[in-house]
C-alpha atoms as a PDB file:
ATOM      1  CA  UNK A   1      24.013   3.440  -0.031  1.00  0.00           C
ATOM      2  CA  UNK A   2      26.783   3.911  -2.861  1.00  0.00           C
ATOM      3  CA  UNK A   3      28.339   1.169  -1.584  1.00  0.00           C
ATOM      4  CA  UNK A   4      25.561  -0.999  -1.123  1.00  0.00           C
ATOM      5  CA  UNK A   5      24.527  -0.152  -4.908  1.00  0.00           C
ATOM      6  CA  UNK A   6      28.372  -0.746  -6.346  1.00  0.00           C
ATOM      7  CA  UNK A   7      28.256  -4.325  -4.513  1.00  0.00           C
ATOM      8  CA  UNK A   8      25.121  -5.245  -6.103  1.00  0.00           C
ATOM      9  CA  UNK A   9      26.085  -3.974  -9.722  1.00  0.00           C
ATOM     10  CA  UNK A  10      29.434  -6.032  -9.196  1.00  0.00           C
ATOM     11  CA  UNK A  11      28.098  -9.105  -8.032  1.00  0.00           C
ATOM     12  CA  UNK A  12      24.924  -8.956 -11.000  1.00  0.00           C
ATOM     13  CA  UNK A  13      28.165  -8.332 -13.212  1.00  0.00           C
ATOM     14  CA  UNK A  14      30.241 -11.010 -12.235  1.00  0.00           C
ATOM     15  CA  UNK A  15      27.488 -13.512 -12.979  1.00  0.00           C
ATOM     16  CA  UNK A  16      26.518 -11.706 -16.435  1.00  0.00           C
ATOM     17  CA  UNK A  17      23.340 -10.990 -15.570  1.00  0.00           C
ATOM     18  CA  UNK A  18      21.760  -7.617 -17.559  1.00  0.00           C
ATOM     19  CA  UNK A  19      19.920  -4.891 -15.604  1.00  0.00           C
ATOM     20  CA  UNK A  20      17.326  -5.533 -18.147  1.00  0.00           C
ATOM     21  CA  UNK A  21      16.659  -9.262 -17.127  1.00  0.00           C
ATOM     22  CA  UNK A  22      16.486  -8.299 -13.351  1.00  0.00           C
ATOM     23  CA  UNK A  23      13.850  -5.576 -14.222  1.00  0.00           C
ATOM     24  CA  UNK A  24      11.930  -8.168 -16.130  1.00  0.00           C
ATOM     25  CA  UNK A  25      11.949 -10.792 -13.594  1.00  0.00           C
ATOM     26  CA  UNK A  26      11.392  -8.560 -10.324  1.00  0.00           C
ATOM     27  CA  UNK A  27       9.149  -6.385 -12.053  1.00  0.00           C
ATOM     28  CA  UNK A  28      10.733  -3.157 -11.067  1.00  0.00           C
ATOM     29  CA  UNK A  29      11.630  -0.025 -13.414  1.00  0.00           C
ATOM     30  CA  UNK A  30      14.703  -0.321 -14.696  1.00  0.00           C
ATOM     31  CA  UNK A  31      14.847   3.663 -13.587  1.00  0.00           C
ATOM     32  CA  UNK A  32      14.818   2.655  -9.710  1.00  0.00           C
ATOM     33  CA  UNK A  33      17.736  -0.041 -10.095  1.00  0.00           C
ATOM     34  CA  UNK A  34      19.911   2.425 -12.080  1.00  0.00           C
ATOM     35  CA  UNK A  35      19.500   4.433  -9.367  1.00  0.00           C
ATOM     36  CA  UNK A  36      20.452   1.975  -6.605  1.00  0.00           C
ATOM     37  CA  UNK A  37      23.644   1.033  -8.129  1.00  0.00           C
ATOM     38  CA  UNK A  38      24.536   4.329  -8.543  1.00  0.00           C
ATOM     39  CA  UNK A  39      23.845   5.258  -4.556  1.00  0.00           C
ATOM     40  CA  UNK A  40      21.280   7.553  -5.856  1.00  0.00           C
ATOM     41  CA  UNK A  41      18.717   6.900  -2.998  1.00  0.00           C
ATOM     42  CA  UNK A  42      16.410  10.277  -3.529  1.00  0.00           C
ATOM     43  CA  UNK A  43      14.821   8.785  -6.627  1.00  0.00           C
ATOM     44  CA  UNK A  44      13.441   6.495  -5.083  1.00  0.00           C
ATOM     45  CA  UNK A  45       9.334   6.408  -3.605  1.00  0.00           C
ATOM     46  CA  UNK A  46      10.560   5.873  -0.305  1.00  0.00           C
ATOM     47  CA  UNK A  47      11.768   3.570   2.435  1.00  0.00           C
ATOM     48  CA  UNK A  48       9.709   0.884   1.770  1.00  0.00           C
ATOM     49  CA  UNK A  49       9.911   0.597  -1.514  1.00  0.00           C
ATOM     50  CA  UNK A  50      13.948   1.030  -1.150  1.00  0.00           C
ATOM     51  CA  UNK A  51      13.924  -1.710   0.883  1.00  0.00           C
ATOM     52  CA  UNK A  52      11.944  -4.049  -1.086  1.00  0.00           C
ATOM     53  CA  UNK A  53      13.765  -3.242  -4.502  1.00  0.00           C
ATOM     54  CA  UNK A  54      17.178  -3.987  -2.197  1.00  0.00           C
ATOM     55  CA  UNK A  55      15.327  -7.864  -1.087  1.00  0.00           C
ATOM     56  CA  UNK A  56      14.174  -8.658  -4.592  1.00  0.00           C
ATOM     57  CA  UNK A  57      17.519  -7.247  -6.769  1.00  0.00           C
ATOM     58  CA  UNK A  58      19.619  -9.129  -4.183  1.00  0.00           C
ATOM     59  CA  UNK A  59      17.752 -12.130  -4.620  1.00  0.00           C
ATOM     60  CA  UNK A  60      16.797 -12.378  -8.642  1.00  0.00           C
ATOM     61  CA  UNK A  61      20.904 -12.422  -8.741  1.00  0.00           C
ATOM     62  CA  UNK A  62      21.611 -15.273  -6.186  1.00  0.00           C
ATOM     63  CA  UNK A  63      22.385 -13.429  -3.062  1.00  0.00           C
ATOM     64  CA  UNK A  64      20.918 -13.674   0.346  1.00  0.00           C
ATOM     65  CA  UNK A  65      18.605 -10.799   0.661  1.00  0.00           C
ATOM     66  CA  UNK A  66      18.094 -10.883   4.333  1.00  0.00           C
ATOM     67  CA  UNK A  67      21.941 -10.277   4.655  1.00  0.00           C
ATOM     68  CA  UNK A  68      21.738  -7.372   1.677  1.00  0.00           C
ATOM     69  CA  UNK A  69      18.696  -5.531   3.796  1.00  0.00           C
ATOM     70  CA  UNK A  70      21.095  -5.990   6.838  1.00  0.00           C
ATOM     71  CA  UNK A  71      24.020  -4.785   5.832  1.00  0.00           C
ATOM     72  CA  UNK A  72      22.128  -1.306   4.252  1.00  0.00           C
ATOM     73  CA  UNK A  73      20.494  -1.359   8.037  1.00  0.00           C
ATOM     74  CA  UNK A  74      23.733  -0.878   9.149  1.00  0.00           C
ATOM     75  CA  UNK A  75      24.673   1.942   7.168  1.00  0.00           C
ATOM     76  CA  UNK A  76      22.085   3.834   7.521  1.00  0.00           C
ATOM     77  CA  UNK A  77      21.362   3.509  11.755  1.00  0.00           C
ATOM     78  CA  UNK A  78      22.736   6.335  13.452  1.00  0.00           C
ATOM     79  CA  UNK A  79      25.227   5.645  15.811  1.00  0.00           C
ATOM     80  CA  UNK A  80      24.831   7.077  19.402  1.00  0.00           C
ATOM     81  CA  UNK A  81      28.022   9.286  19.853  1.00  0.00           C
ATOM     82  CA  UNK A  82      27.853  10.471  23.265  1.00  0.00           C
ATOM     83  CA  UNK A  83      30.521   9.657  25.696  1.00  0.00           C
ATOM     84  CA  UNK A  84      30.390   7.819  28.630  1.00  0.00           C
ATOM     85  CA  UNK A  85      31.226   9.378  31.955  1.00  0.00           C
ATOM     86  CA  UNK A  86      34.658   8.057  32.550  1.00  0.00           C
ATOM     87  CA  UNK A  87      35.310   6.215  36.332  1.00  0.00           C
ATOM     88  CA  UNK A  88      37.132   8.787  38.004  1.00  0.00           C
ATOM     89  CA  UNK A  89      33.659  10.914  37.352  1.00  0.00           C
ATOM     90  CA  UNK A  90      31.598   7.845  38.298  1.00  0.00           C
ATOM     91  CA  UNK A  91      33.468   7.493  41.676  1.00  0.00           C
ATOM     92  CA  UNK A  92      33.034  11.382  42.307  1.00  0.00           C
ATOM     93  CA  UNK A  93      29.317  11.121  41.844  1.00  0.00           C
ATOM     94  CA  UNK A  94      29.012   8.473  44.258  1.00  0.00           C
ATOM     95  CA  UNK A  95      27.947   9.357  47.892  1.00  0.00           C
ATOM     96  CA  UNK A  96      30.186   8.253  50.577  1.00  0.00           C
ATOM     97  CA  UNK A  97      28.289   6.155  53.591  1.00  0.00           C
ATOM     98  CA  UNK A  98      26.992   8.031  56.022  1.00  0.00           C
ATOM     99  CA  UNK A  99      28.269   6.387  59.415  1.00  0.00           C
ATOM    100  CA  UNK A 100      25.944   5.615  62.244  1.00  0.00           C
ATOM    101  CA  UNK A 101      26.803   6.624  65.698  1.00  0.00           C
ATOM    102  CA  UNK A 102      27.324   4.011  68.470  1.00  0.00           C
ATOM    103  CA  UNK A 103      24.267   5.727  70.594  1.00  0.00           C
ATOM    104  CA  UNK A 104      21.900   5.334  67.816  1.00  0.00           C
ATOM    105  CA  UNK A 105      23.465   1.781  67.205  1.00  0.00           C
ATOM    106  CA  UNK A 106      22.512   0.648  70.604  1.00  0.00           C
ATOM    107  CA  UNK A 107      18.985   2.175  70.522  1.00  0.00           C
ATOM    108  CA  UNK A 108      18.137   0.285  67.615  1.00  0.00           C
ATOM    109  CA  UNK A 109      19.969  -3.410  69.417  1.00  0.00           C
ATOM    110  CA  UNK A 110      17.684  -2.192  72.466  1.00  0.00           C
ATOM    111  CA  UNK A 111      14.261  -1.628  70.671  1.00  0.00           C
ATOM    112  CA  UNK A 112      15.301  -5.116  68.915  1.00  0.00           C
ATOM    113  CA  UNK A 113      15.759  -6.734  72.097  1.00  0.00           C
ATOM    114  CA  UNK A 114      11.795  -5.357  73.135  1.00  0.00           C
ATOM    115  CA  UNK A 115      10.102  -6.287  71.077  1.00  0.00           C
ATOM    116  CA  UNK A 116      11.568  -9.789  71.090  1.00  0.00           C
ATOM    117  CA  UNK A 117      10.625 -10.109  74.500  1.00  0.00           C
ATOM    118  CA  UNK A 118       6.888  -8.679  73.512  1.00  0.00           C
ATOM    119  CA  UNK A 119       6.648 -11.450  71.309  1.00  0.00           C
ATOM    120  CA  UNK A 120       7.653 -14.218  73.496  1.00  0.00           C
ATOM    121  CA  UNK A 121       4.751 -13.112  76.110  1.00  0.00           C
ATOM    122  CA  UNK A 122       2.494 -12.771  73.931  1.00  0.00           C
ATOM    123  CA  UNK A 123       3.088 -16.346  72.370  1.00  0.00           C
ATOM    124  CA  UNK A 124       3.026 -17.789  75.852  1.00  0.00           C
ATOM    125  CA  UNK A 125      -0.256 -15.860  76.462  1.00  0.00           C
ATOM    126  CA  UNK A 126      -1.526 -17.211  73.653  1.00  0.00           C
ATOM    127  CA  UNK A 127      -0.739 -21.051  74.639  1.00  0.00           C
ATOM    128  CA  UNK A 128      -1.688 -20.835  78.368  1.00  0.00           C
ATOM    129  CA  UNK A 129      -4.939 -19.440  76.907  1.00  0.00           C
ATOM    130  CA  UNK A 130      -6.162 -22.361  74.813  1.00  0.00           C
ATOM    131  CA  UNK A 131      -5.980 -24.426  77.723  1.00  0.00           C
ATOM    132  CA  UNK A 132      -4.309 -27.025  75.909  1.00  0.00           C
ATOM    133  CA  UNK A 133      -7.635 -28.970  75.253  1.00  0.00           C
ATOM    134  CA  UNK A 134      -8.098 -30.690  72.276  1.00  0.00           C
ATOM    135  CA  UNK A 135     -11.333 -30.192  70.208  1.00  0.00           C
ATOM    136  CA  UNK A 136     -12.223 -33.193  68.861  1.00  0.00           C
ATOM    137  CA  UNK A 137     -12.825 -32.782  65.217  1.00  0.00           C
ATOM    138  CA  UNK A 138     -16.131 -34.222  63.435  1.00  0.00           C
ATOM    139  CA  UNK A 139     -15.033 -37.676  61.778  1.00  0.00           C
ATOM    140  CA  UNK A 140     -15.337 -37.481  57.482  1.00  0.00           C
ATOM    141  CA  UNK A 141     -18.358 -39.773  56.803  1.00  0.00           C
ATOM    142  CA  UNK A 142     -17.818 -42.420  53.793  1.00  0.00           C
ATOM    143  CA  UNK A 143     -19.185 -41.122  50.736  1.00  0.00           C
ATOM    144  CA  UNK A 144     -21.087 -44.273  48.944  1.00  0.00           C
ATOM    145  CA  UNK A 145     -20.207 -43.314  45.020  1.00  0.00           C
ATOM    146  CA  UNK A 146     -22.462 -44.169  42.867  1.00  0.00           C
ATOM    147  CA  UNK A 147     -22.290 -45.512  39.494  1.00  0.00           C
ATOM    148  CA  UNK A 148     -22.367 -42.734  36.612  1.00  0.00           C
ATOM    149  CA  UNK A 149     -25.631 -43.319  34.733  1.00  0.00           C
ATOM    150  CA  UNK A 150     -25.335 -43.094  30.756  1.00  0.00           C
ATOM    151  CA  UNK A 151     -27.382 -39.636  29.639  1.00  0.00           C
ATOM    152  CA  UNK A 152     -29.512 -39.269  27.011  1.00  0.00           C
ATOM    153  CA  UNK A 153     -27.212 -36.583  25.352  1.00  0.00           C
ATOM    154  CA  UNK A 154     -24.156 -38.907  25.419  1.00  0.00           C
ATOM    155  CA  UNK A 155     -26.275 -41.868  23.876  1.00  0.00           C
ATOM    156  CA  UNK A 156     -27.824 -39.441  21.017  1.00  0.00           C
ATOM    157  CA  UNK A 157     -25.378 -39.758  18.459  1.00  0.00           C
ATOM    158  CA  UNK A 158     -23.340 -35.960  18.210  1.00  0.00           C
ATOM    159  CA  UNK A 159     -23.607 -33.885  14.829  1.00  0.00           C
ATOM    160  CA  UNK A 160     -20.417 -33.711  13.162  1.00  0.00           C
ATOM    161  CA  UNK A 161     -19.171 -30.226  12.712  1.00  0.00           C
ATOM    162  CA  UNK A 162     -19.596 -28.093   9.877  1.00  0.00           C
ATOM    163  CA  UNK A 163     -16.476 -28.395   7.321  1.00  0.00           C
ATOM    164  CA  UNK A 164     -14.152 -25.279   7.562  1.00  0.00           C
ATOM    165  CA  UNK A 165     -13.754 -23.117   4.223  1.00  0.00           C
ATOM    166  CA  UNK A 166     -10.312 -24.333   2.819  1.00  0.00           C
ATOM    167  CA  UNK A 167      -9.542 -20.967   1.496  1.00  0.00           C
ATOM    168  CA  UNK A 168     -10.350 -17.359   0.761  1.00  0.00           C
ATOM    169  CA  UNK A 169      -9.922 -15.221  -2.933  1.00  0.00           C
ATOM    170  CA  UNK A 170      -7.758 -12.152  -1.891  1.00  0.00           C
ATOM    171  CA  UNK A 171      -7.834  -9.868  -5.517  1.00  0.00           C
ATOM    172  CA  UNK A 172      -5.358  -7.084  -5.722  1.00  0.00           C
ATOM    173  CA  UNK A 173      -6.240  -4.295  -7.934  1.00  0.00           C
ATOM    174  CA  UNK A 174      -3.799  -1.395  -8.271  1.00  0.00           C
ATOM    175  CA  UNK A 175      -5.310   2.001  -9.608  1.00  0.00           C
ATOM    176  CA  UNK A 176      -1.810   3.391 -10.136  1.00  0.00           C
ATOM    177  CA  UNK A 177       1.954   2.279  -9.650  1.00  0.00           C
ATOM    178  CA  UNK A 178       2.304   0.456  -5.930  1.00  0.00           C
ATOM    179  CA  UNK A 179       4.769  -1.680  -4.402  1.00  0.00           C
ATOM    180  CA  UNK A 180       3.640  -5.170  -3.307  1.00  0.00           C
ATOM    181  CA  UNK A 181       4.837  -7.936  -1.262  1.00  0.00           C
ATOM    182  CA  UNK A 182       2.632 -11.210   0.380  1.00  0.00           C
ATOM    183  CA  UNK A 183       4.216 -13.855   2.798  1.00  0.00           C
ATOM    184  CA  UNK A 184       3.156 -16.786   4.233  1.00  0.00           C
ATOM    185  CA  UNK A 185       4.425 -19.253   7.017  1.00  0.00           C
ATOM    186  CA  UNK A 186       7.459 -17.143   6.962  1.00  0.00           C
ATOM    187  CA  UNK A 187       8.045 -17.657   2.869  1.00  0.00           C
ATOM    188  CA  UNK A 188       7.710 -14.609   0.420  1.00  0.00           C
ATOM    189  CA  UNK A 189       4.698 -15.731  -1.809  1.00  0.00           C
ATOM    190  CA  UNK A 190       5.408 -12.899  -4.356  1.00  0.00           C
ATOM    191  CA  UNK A 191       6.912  -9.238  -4.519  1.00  0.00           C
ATOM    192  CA  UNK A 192       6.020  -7.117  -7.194  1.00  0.00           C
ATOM    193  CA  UNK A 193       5.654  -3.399  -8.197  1.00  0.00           C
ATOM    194  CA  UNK A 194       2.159  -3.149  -9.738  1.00  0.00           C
ATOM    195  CA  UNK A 195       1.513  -1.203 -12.674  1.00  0.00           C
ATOM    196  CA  UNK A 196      -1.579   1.171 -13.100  1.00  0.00           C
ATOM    197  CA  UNK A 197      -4.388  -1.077 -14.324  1.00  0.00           C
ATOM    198  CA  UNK A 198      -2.420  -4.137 -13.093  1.00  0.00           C
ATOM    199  CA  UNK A 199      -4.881  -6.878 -10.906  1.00  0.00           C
ATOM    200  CA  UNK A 200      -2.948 -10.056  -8.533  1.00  0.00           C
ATOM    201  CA  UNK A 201      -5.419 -12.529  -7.112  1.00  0.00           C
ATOM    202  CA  UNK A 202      -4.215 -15.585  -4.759  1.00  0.00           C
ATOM    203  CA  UNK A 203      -5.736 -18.146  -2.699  1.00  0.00           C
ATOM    204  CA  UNK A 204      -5.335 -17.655   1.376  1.00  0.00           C
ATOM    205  CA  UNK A 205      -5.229 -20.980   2.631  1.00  0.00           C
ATOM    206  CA  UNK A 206      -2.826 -20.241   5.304  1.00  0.00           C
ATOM    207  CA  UNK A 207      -2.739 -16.729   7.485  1.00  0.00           C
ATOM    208  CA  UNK A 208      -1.330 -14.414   4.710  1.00  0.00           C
ATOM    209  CA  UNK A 209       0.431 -11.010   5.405  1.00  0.00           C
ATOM    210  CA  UNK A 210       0.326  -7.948   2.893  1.00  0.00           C
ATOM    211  CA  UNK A 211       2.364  -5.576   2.458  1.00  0.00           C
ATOM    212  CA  UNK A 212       1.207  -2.475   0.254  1.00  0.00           C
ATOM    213  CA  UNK A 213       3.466   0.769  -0.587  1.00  0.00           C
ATOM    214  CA  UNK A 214       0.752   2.916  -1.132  1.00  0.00           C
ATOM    215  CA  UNK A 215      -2.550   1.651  -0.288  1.00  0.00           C
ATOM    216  CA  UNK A 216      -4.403   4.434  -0.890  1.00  0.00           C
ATOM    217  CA  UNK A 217      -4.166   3.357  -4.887  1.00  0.00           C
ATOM    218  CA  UNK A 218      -5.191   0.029  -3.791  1.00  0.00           C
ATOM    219  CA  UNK A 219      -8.320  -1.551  -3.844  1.00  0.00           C
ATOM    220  CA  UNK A 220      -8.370  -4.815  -2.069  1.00  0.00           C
ATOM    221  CA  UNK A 221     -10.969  -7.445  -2.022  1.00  0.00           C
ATOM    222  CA  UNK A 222     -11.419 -10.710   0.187  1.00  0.00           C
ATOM    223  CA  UNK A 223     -14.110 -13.203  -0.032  1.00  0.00           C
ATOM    224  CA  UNK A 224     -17.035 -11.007  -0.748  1.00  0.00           C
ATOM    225  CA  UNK A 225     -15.510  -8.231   1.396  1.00  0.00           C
ATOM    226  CA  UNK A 226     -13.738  -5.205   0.028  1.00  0.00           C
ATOM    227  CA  UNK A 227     -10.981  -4.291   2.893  1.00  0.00           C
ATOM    228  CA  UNK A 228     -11.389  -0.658   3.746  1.00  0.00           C
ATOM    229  CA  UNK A 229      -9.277   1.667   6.117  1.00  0.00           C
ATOM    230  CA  UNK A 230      -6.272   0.958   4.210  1.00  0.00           C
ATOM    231  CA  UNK A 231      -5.092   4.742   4.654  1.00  0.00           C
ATOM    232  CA  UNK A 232      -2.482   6.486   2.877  1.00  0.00           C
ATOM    233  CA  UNK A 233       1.147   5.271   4.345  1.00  0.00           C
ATOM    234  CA  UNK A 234       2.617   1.915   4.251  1.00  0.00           C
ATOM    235  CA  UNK A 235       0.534  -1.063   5.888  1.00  0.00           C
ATOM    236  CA  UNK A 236       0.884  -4.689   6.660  1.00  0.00           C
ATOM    237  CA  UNK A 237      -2.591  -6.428   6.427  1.00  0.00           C
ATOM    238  CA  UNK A 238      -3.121  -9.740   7.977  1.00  0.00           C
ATOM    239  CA  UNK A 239      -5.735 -12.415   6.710  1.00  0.00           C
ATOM    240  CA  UNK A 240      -6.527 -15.621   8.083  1.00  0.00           C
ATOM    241  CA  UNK A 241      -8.766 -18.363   6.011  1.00  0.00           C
ATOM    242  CA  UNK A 242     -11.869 -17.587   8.098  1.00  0.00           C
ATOM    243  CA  UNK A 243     -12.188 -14.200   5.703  1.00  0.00           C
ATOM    244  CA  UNK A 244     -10.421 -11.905   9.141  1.00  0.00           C
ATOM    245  CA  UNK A 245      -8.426  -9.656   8.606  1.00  0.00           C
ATOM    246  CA  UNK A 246      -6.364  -7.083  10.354  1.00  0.00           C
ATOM    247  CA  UNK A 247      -4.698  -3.797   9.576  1.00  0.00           C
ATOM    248  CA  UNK A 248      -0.976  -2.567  11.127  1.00  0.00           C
ATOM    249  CA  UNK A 249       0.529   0.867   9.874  1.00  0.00           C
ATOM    250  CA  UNK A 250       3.935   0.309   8.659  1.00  0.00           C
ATOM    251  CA  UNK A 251       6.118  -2.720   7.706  1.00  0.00           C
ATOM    252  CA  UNK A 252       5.640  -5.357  10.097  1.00  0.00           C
ATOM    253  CA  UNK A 253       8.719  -7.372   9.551  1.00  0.00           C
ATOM    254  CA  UNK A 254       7.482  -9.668  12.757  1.00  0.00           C
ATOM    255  CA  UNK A 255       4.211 -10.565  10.865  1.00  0.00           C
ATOM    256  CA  UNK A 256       5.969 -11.547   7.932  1.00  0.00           C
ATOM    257  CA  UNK A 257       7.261 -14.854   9.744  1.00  0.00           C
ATOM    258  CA  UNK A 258       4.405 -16.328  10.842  1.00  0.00           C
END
């Protein structure tokens, strides 16, 4: 990560952008992006958070943050150091073919040859026995169609259908300090670290997925409906404009392209 956090402080740098600026725009502490320049990883809430500081710094500075959350992914993996079993081992663990005698070969050709011979009886048992007549099938009469006759439902004019609701009120209300971010149609709408007190409200007139830090400071409302079940760890909530909603523990990175 010490790397990761000298590349961004060079790059904000180079285009003489202050620390103080990037705090203002992204909305994070200037506390947390001291300590990601300096590597100092601990400091921080936790993974997501991490990650989302990494996204927003990256881009409030003109870099790609997709590519900055990649290359920390690859830092931080594990890499699978066990060895694989090299070919002279592979070819010892292999069973040689078990040869089959010539006895048993010709058992097997002769069993073949039975029930070859079984079949051909039977088939010609089977033909003599039908007698070879022909049953003669009954002929398909001509069906006389008959002109569709116009229903009273499809002359009675049809109601038009009830006008969908263009969009729901989502209100974000954040009891203490939470990390926030809200996508749509694969675009980040916003992401934000909420401050004690602090209330976001948007319009969901496309499917809308949430992601919250710590939900259990959270209080989330939609429509008329206050979302409950939110839990403690890090969710991804999912709302459509028909005021539905679901709930995934975690970051759903898959949800956030939609």
């Amino acid at each position: 990560m010490r790397e990761i956090g000298e590349y961004l402080k060079k790059e904000r740098e180079k285009r003489q952008i202050s620390l103080r600026k990037v705090a203002d725009e992204t909305k994070i502490p200037i506390r947390y992006l001291e300590a990601m320049e300096r590597g100092e990883v601990e400091l921080i809430p936790g993974e997501v958070y991490l990650k989302g500081f990494l996204r927003s710094y990256a881009e409030e500075i003109g870099l790609d943050g997709g590519a900055v959350l990649e290359r920390y992914r690859e830092r931080t993996q594990p890499k699978d150091t066990e060895e694989q079993p090299s070919g002279a081992a592979e070819l010892r663990g292999r069973k040689k073919p078990r040869r089959v005698s010539w006895h048993l070969r010709y058992e097997r050709a002769f069993v073949f040859v039975l029930l070859l011979v079984l079949l051909i009886v039977a088939i010609i048992a089977a033909f003599r026995g039908g007698g070879g007549r022909r049953q003669d099938l009954p002929q398909p009469q001509p069906q006389v169609q008959q002109e569709p006759q116009a229903s009273k439902e499809e002359s009675a004019p049809r109601p038009e259908p009830a006008p969908k609701v263009l969009a729901q009120e989502l209100e974000i209300f954040a009891r203490d300090e939470c990390w926030v971010e809200a996508y749509s149609q694969g675009k980040r709408l916003f992401a934000l670290l909420l401050e004690p007190g602090e209330r976001k409200q948007l319009s969901v007139r496309e499917n809308v997925a949430l992601l919250l830090g710590k939900p259990a400071v959270v209080r989330l409302k939609y429509g008329e409906e206050e979302v409950g079940g939110l839990g403690k760890e890090t969710v991804t909530v999912v709302f459509d404009t028909e005021g539905n909603y679901n709930i995934y523990r975690g970051r759903r990175e898959e949800e956030f392209s939609r």
